[in-house]
PDB file of N, CA and C in Angstrom:
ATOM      1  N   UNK A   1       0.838  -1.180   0.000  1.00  0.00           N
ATOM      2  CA  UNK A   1       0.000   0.000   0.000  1.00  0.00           C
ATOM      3  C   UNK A   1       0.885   1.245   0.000  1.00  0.00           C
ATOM      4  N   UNK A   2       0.799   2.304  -0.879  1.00  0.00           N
ATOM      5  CA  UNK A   2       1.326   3.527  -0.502  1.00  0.00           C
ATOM      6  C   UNK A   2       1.159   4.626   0.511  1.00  0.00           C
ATOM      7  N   UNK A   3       1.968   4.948   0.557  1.00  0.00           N
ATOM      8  CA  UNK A   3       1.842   5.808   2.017  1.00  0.00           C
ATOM      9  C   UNK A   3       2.373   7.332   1.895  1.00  0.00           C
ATOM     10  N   UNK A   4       2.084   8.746   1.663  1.00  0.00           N
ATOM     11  CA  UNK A   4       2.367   9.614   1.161  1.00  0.00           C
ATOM     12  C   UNK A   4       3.877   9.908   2.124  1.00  0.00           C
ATOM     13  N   UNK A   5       4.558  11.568   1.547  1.00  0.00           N
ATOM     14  CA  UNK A   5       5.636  11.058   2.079  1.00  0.00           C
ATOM     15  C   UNK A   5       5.310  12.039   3.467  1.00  0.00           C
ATOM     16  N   UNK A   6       4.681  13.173   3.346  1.00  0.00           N
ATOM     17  CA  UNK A   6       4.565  13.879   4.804  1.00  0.00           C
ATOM     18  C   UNK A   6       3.918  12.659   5.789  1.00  0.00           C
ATOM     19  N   UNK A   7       3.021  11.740   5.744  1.00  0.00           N
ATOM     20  CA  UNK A   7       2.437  10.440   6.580  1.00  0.00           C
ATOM     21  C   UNK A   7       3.747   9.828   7.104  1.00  0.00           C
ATOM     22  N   UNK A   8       4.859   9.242   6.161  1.00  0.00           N
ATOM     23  CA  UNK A   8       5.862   8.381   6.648  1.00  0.00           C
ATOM     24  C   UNK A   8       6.942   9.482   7.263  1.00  0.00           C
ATOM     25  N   UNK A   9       6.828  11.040   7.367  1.00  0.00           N
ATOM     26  CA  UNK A   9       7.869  11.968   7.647  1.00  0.00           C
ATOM     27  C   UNK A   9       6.972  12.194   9.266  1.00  0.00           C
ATOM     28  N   UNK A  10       5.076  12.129   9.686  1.00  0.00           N
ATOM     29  CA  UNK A  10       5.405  12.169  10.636  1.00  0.00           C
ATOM     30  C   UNK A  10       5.101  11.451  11.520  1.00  0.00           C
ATOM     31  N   UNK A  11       5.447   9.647  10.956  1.00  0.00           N
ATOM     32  CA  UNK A  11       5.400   8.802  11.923  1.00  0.00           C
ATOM     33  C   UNK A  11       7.157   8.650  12.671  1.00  0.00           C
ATOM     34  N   UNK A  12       8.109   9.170  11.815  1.00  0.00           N
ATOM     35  CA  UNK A  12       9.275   8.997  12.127  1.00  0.00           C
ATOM     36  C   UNK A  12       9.559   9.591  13.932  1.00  0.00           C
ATOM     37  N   UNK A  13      10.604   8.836  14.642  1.00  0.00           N
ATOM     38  CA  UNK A  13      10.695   9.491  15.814  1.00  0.00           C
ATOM     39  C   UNK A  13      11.680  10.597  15.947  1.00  0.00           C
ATOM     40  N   UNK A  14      11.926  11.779  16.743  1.00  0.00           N
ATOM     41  CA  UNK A  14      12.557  12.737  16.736  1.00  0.00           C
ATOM     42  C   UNK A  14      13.932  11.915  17.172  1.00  0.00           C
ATOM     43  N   UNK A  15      14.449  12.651  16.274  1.00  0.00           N
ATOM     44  CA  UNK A  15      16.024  12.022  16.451  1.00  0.00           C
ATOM     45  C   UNK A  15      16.785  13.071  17.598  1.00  0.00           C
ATOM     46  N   UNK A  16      16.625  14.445  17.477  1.00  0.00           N
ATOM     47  CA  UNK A  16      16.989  15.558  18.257  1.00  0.00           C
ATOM     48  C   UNK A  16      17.571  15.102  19.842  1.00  0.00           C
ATOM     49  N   UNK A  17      18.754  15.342  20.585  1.00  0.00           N
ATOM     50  CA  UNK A  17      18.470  15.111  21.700  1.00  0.00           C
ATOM     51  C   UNK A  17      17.919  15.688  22.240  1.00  0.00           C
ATOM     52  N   UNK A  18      17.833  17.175  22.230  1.00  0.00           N
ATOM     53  CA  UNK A  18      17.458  18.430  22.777  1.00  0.00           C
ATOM     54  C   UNK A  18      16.293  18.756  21.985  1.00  0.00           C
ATOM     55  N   UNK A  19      15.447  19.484  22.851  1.00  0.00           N
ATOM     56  CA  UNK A  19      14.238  20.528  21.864  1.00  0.00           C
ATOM     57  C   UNK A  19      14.629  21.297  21.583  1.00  0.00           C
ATOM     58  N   UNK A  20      14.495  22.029  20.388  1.00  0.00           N
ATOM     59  CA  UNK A  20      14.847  23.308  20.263  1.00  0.00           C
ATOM     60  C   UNK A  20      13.901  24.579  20.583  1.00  0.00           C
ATOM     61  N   UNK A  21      14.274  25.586  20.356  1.00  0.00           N
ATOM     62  CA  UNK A  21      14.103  26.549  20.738  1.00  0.00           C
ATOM     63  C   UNK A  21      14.588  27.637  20.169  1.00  0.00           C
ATOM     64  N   UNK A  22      12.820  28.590  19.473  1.00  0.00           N
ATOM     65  CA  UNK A  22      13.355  29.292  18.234  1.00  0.00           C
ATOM     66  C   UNK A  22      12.888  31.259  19.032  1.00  0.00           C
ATOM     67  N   UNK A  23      13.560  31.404  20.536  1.00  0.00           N
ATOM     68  CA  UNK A  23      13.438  32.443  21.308  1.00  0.00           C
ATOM     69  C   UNK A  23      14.613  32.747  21.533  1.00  0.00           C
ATOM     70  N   UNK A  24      14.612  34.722  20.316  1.00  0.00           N
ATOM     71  CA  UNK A  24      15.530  35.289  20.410  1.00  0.00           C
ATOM     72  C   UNK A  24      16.975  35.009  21.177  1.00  0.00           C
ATOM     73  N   UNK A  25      18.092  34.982  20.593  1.00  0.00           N
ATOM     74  CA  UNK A  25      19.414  34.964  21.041  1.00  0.00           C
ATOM     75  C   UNK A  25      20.740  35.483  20.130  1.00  0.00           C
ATOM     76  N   UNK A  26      21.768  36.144  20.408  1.00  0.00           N
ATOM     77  CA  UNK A  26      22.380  36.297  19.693  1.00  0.00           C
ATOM     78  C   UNK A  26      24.021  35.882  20.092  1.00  0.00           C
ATOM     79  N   UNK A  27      24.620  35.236  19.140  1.00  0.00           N
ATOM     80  CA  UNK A  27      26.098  35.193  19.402  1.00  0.00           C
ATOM     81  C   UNK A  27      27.304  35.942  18.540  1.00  0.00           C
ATOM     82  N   UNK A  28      28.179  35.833  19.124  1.00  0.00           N
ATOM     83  CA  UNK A  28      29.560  36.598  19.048  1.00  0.00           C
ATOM     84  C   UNK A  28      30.721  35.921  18.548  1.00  0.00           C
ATOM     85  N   UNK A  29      30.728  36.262  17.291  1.00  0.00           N
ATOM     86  CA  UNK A  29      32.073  34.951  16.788  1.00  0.00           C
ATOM     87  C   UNK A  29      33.312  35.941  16.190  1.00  0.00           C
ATOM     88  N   UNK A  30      34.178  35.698  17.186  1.00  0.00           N
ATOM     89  CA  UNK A  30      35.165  36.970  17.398  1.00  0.00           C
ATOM     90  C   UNK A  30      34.802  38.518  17.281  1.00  0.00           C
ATOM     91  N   UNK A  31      34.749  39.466  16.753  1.00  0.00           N
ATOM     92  CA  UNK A  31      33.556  40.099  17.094  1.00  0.00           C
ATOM     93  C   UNK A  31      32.532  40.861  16.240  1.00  0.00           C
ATOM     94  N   UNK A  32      31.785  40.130  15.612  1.00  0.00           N
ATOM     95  CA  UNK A  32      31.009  40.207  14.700  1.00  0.00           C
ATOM     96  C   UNK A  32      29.845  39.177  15.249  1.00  0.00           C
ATOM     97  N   UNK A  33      28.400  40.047  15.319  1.00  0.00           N
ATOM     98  CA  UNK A  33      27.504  39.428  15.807  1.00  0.00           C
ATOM     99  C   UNK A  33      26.510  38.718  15.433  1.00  0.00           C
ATOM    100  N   UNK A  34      25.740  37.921  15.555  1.00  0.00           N
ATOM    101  CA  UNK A  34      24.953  37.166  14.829  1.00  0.00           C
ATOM    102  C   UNK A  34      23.502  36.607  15.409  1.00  0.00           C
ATOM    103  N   UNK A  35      22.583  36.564  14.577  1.00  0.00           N
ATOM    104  CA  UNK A  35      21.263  36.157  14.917  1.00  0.00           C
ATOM    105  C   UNK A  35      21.189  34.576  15.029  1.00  0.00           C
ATOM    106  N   UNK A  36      20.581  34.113  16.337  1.00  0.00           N
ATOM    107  CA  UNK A  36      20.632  32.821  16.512  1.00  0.00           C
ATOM    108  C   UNK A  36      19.118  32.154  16.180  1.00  0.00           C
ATOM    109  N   UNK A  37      19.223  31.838  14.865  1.00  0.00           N
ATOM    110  CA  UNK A  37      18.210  31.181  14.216  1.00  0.00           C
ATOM    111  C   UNK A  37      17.347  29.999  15.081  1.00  0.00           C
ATOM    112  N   UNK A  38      17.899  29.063  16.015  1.00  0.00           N
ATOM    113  CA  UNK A  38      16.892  28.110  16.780  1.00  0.00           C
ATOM    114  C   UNK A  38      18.385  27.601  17.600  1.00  0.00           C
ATOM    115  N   UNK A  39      17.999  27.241  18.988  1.00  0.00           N
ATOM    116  CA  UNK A  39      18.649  26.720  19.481  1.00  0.00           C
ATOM    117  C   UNK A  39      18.089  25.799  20.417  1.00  0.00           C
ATOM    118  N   UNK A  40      19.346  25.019  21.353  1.00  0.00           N
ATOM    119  CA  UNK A  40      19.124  24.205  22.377  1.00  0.00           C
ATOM    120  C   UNK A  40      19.783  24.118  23.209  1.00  0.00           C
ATOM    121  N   UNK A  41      19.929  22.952  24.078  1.00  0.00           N
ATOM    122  CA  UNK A  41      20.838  22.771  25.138  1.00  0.00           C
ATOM    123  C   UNK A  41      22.390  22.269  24.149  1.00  0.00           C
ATOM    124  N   UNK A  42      22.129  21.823  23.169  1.00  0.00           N
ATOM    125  CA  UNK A  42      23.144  21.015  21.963  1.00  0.00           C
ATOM    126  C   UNK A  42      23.781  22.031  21.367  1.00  0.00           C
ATOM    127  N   UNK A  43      23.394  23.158  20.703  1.00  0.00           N
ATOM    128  CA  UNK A  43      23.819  23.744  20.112  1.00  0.00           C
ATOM    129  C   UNK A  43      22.630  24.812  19.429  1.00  0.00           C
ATOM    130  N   UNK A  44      23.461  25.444  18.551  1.00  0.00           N
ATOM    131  CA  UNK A  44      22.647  26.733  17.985  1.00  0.00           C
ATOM    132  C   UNK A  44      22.706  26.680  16.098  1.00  0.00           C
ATOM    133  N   UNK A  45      21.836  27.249  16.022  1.00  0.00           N
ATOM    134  CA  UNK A  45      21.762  27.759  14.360  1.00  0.00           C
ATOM    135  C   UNK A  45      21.724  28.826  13.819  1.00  0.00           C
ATOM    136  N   UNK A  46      23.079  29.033  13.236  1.00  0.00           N
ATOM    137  CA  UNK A  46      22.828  30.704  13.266  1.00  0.00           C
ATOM    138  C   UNK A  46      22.560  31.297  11.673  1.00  0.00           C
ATOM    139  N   UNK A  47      21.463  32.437  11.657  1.00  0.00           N
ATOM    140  CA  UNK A  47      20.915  32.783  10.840  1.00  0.00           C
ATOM    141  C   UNK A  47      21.873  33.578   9.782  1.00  0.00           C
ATOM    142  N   UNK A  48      21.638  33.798   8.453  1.00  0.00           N
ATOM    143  CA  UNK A  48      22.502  34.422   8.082  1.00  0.00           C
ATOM    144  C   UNK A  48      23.776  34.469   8.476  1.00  0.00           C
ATOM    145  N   UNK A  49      25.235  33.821   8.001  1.00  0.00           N
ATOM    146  CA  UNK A  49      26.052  33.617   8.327  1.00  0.00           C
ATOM    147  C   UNK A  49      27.142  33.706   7.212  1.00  0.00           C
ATOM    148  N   UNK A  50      27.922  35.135   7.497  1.00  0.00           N
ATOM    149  CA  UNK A  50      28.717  35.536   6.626  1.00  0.00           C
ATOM    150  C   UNK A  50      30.282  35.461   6.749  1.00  0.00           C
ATOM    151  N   UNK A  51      31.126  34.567   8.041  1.00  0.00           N
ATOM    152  CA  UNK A  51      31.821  34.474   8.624  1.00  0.00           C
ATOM    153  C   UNK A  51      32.687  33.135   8.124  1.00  0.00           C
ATOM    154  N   UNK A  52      33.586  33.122   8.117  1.00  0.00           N
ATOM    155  CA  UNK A  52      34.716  32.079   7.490  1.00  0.00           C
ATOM    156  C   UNK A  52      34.920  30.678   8.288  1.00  0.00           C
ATOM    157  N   UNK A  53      34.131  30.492   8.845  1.00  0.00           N
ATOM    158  CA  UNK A  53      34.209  29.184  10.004  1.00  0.00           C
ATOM    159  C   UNK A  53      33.514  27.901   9.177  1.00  0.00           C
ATOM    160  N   UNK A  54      34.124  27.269   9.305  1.00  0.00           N
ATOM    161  CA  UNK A  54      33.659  25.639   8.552  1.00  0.00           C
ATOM    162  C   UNK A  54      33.430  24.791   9.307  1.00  0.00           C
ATOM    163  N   UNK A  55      32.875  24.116   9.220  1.00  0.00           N
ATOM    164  CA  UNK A  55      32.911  22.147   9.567  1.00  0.00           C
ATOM    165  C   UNK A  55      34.317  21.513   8.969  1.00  0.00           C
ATOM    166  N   UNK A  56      34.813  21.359  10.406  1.00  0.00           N
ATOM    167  CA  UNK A  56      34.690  20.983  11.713  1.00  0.00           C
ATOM    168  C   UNK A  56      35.432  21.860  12.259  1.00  0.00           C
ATOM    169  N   UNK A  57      35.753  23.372  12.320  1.00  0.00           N
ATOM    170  CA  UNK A  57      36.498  24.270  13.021  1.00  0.00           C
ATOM    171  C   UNK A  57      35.944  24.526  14.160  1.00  0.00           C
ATOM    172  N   UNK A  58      36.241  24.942  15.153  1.00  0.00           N
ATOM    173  CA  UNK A  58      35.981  25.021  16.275  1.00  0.00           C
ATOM    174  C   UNK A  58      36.460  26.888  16.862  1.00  0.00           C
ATOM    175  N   UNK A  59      35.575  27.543  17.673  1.00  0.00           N
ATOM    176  CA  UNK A  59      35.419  28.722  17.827  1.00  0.00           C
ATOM    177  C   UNK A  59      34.782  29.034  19.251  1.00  0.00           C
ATOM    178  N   UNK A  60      35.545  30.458  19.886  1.00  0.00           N
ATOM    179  CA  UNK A  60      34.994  30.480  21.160  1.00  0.00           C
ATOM    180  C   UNK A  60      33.749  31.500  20.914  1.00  0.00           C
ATOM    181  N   UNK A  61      32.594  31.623  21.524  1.00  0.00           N
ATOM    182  CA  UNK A  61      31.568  32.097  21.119  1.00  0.00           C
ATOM    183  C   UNK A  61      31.255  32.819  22.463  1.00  0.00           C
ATOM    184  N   UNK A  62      30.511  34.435  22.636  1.00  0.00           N
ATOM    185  CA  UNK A  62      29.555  34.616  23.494  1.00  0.00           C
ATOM    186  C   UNK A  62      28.416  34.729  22.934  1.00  0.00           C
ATOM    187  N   UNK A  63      27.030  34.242  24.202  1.00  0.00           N
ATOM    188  CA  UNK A  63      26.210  33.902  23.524  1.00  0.00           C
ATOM    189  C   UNK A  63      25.473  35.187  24.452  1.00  0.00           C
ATOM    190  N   UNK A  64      24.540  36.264  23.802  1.00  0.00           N
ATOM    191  CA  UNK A  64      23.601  36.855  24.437  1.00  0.00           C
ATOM    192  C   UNK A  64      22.334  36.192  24.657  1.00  0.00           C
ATOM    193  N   UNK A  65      21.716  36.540  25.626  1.00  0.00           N
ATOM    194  CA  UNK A  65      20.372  36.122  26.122  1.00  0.00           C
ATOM    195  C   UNK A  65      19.723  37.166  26.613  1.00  0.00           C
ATOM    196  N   UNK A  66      18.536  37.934  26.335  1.00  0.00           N
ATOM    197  CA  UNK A  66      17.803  38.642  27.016  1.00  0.00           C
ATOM    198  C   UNK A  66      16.863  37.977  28.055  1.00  0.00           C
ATOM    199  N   UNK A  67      17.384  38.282  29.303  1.00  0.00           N
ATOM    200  CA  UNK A  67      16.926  37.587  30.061  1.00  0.00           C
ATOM    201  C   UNK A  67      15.827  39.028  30.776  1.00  0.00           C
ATOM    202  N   UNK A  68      14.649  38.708  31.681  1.00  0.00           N
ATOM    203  CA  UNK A  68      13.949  39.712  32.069  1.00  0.00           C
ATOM    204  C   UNK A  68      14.737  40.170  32.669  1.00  0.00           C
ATOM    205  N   UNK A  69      15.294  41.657  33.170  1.00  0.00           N
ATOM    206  CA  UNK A  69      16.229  42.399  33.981  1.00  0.00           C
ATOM    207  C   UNK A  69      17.550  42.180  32.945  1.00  0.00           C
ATOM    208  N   UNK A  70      18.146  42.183  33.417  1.00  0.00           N
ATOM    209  CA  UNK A  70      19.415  43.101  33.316  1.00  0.00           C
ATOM    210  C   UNK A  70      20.109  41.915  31.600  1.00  0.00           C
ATOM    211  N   UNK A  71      19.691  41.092  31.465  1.00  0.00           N
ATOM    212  CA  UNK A  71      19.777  40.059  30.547  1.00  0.00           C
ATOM    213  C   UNK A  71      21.216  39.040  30.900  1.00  0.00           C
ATOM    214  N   UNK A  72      21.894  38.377  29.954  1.00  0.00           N
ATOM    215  CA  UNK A  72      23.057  37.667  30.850  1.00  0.00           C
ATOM    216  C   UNK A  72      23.607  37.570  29.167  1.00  0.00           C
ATOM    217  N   UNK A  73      25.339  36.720  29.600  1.00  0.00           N
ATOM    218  CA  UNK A  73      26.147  36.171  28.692  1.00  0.00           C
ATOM    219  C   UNK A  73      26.854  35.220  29.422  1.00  0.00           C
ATOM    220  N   UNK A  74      27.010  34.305  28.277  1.00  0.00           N
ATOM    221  CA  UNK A  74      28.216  33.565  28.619  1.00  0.00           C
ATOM    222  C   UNK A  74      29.016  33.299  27.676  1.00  0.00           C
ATOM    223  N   UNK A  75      30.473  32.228  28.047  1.00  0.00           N
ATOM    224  CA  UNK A  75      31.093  32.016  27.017  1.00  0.00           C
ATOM    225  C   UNK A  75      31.321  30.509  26.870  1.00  0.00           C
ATOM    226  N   UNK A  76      31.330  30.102  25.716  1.00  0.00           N
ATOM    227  CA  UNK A  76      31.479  28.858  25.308  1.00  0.00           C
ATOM    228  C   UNK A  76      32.654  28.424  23.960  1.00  0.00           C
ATOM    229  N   UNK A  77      32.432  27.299  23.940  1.00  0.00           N
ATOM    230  CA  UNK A  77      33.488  26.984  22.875  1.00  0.00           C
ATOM    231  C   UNK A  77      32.158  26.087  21.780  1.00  0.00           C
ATOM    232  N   UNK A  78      32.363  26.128  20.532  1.00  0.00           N
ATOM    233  CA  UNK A  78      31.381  25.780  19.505  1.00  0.00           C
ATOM    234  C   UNK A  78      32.272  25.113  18.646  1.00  0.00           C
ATOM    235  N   UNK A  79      31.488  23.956  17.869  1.00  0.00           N
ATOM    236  CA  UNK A  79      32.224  23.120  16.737  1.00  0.00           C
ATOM    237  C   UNK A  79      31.664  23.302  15.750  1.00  0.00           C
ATOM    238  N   UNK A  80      31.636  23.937  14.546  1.00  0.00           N
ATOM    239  CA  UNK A  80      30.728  24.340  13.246  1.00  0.00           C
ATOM    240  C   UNK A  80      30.959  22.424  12.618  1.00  0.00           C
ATOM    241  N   UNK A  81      29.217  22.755  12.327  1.00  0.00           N
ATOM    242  CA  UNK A  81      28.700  21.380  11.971  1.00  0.00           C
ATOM    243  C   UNK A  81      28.317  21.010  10.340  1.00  0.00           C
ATOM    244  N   UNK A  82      27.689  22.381  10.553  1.00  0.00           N
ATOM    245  CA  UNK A  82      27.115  22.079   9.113  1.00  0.00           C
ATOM    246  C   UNK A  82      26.584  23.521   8.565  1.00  0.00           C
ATOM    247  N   UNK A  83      27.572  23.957   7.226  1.00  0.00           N
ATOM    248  CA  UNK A  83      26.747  25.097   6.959  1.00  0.00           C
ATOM    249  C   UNK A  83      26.356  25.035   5.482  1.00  0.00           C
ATOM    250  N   UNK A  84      25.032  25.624   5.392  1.00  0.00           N
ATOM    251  CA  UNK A  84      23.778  25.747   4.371  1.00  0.00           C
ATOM    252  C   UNK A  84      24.219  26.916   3.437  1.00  0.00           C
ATOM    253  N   UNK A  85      24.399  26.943   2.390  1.00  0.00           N
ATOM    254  CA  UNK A  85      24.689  27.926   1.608  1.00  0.00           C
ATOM    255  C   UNK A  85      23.606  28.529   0.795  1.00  0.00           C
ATOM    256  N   UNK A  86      22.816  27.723   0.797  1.00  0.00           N
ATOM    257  CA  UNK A  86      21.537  28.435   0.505  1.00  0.00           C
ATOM    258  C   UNK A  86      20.491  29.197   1.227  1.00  0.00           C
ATOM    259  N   UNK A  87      20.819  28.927   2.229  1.00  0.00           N
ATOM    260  CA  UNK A  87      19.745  29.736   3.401  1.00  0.00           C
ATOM    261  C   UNK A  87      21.363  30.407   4.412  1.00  0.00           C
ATOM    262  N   UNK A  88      22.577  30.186   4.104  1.00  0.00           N
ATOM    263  CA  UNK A  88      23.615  31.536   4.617  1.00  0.00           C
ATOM    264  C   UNK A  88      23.236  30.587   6.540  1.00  0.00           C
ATOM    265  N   UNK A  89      23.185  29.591   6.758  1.00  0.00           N
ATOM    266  CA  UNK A  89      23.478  29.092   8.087  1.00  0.00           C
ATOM    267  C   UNK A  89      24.044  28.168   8.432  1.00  0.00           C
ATOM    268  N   UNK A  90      24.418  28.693   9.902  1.00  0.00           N
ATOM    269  CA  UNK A  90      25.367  27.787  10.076  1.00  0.00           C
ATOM    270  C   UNK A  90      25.432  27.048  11.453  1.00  0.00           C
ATOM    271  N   UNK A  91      25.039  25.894  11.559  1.00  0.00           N
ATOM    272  CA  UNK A  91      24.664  25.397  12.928  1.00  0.00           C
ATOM    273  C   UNK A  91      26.514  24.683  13.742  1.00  0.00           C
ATOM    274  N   UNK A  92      26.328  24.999  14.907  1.00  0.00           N
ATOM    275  CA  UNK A  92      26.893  24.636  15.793  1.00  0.00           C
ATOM    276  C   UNK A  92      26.809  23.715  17.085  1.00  0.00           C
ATOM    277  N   UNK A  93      27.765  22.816  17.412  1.00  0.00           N
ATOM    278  CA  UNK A  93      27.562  22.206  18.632  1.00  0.00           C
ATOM    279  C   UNK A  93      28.170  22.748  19.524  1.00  0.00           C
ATOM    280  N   UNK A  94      27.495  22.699  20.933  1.00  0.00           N
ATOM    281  CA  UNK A  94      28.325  23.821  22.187  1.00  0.00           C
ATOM    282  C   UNK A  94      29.135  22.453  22.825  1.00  0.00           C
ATOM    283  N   UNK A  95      30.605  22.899  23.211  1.00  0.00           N
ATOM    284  CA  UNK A  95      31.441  22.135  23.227  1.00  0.00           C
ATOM    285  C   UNK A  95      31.485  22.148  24.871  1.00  0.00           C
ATOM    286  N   UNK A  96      31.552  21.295  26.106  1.00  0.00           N
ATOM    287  CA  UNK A  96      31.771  21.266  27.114  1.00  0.00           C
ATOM    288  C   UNK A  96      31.140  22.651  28.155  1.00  0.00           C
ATOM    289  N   UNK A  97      29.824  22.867  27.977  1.00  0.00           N
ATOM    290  CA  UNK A  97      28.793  24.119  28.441  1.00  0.00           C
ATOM    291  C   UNK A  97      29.227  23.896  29.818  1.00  0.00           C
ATOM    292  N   UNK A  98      29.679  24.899  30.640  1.00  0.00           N
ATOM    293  CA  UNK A  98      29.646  25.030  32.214  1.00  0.00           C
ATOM    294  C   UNK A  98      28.529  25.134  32.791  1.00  0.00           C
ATOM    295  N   UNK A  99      28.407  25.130  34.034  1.00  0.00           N
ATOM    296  CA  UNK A  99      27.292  24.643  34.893  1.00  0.00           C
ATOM    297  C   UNK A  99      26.939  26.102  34.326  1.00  0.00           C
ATOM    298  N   UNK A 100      27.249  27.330  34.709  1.00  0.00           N
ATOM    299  CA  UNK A 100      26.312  28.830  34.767  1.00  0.00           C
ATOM    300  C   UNK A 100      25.893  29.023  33.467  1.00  0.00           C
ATOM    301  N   UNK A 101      26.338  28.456  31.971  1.00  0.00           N
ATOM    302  CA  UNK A 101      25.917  28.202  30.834  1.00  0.00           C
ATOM    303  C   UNK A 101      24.546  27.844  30.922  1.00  0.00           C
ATOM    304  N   UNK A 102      24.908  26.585  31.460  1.00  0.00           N
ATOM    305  CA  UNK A 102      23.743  25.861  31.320  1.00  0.00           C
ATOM    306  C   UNK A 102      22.939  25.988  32.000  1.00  0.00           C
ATOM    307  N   UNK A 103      22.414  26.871  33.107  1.00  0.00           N
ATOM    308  CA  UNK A 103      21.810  27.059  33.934  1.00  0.00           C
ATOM    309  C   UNK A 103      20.886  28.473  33.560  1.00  0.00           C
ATOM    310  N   UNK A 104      21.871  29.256  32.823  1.00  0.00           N
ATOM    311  CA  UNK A 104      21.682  30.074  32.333  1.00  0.00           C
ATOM    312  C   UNK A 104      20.820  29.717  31.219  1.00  0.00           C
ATOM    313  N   UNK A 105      20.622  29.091  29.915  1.00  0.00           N
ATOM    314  CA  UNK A 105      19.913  28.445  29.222  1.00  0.00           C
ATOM    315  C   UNK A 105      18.924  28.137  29.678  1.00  0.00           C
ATOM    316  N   UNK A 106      18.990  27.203  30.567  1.00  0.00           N
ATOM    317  CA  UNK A 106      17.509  26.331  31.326  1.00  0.00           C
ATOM    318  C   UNK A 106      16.449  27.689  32.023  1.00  0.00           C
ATOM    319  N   UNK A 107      16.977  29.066  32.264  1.00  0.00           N
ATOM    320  CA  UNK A 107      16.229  29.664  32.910  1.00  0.00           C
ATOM    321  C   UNK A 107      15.626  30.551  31.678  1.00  0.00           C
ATOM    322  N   UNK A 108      16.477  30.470  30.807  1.00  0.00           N
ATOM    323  CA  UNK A 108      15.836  31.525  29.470  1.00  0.00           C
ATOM    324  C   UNK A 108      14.440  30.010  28.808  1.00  0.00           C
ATOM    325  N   UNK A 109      14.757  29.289  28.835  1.00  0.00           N
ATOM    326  CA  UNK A 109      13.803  28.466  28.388  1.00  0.00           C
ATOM    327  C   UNK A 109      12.214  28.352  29.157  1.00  0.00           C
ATOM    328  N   UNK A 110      12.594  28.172  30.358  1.00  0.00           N
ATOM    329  CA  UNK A 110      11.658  27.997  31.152  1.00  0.00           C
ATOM    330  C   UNK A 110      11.168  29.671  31.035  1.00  0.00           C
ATOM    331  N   UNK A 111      11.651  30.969  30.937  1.00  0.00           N
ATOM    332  CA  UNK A 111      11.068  32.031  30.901  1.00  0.00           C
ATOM    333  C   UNK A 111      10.081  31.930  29.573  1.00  0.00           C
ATOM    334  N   UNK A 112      10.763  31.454  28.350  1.00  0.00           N
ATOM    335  CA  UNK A 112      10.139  31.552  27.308  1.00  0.00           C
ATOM    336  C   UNK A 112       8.750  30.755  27.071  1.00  0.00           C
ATOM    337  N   UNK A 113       8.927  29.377  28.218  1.00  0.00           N
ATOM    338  CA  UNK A 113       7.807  28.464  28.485  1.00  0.00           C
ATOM    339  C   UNK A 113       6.701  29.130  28.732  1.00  0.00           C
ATOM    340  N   UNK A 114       7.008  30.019  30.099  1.00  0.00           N
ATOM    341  CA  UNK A 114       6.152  30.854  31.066  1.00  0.00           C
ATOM    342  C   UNK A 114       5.660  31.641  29.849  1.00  0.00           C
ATOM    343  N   UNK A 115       6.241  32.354  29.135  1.00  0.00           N
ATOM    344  CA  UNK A 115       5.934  33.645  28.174  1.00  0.00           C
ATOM    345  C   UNK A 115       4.824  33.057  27.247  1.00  0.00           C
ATOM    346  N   UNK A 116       4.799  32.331  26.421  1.00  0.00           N
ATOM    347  CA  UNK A 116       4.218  31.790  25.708  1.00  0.00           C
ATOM    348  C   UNK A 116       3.267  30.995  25.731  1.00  0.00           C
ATOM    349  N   UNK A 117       3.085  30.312  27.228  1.00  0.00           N
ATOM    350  CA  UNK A 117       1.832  29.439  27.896  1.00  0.00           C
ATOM    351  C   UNK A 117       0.906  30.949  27.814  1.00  0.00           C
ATOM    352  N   UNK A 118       1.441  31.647  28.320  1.00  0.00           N
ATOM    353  CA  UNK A 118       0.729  33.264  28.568  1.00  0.00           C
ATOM    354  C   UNK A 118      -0.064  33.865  27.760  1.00  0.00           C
ATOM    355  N   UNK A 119       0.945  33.735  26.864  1.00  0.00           N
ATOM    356  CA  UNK A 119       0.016  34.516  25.311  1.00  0.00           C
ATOM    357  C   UNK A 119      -1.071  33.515  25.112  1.00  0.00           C
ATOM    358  N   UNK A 120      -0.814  32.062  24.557  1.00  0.00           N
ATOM    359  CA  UNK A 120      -2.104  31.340  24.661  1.00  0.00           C
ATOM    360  C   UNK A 120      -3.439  31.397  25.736  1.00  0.00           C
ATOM    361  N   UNK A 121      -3.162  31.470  26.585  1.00  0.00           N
ATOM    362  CA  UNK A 121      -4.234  31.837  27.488  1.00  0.00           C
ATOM    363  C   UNK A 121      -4.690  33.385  27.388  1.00  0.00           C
TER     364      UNK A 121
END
């Protein structure tokens, strides 16, 4: 029997480890700044990307977060994974995230949770 292909695209299981998460962020790749197209606890995708970094180079990154109040940064180290030349992006894996990284993340997420349960209601 045939089976169309969006039907067999969404019985497939999410391969992702992480959810992503497509709430504002921006990073810093030496210093030239950039729009962070979707991210996660894994890594980021960055939008428009006009910068000389390849797969598999590796780069130290700050990442902005508008956090409510005063907003935050941190710094990380990133492994360029894969970049799209047709859509100019370029996704990254975050290389060994410190606890205040990551803590930092988990609270912008859960804000964005809160934010957005909100608007629906």
């Amino acid at each position: 029997m045939y089976q169309s292909h969006e039907l067999k695209k969404q019985e497939r299981p999410e391969r992702r480890k992480n959810q992503r998460s497509s709430a504002p962020m921006t990073v810093v790749i030496g210093n030239t700044p950039y729009a962070i197209d979707n991210w996660s606890f894994g890594g980021i995708k960055i939008s428009n990307y006009y910068g000389v970094l390849q797969p598999p180079q590796r780069a130290k990154l700050r990442v902005l977060i508008p956090l409510t109040g005063p907003g935050a940064l941190f710094h990380a180290s990133g492994e360029a994974k894969r970049y799209n030349s047709n859509d100019l992006s370029l996704s990254m894996a975050f290389k060994n995230l410190d606890i205040l990284a990551k803590d930092t993340l988990n609270r912008y997420y859960l804000e964005q949770t809160v934010h957005n349960s909100a608007k629906i209601n």
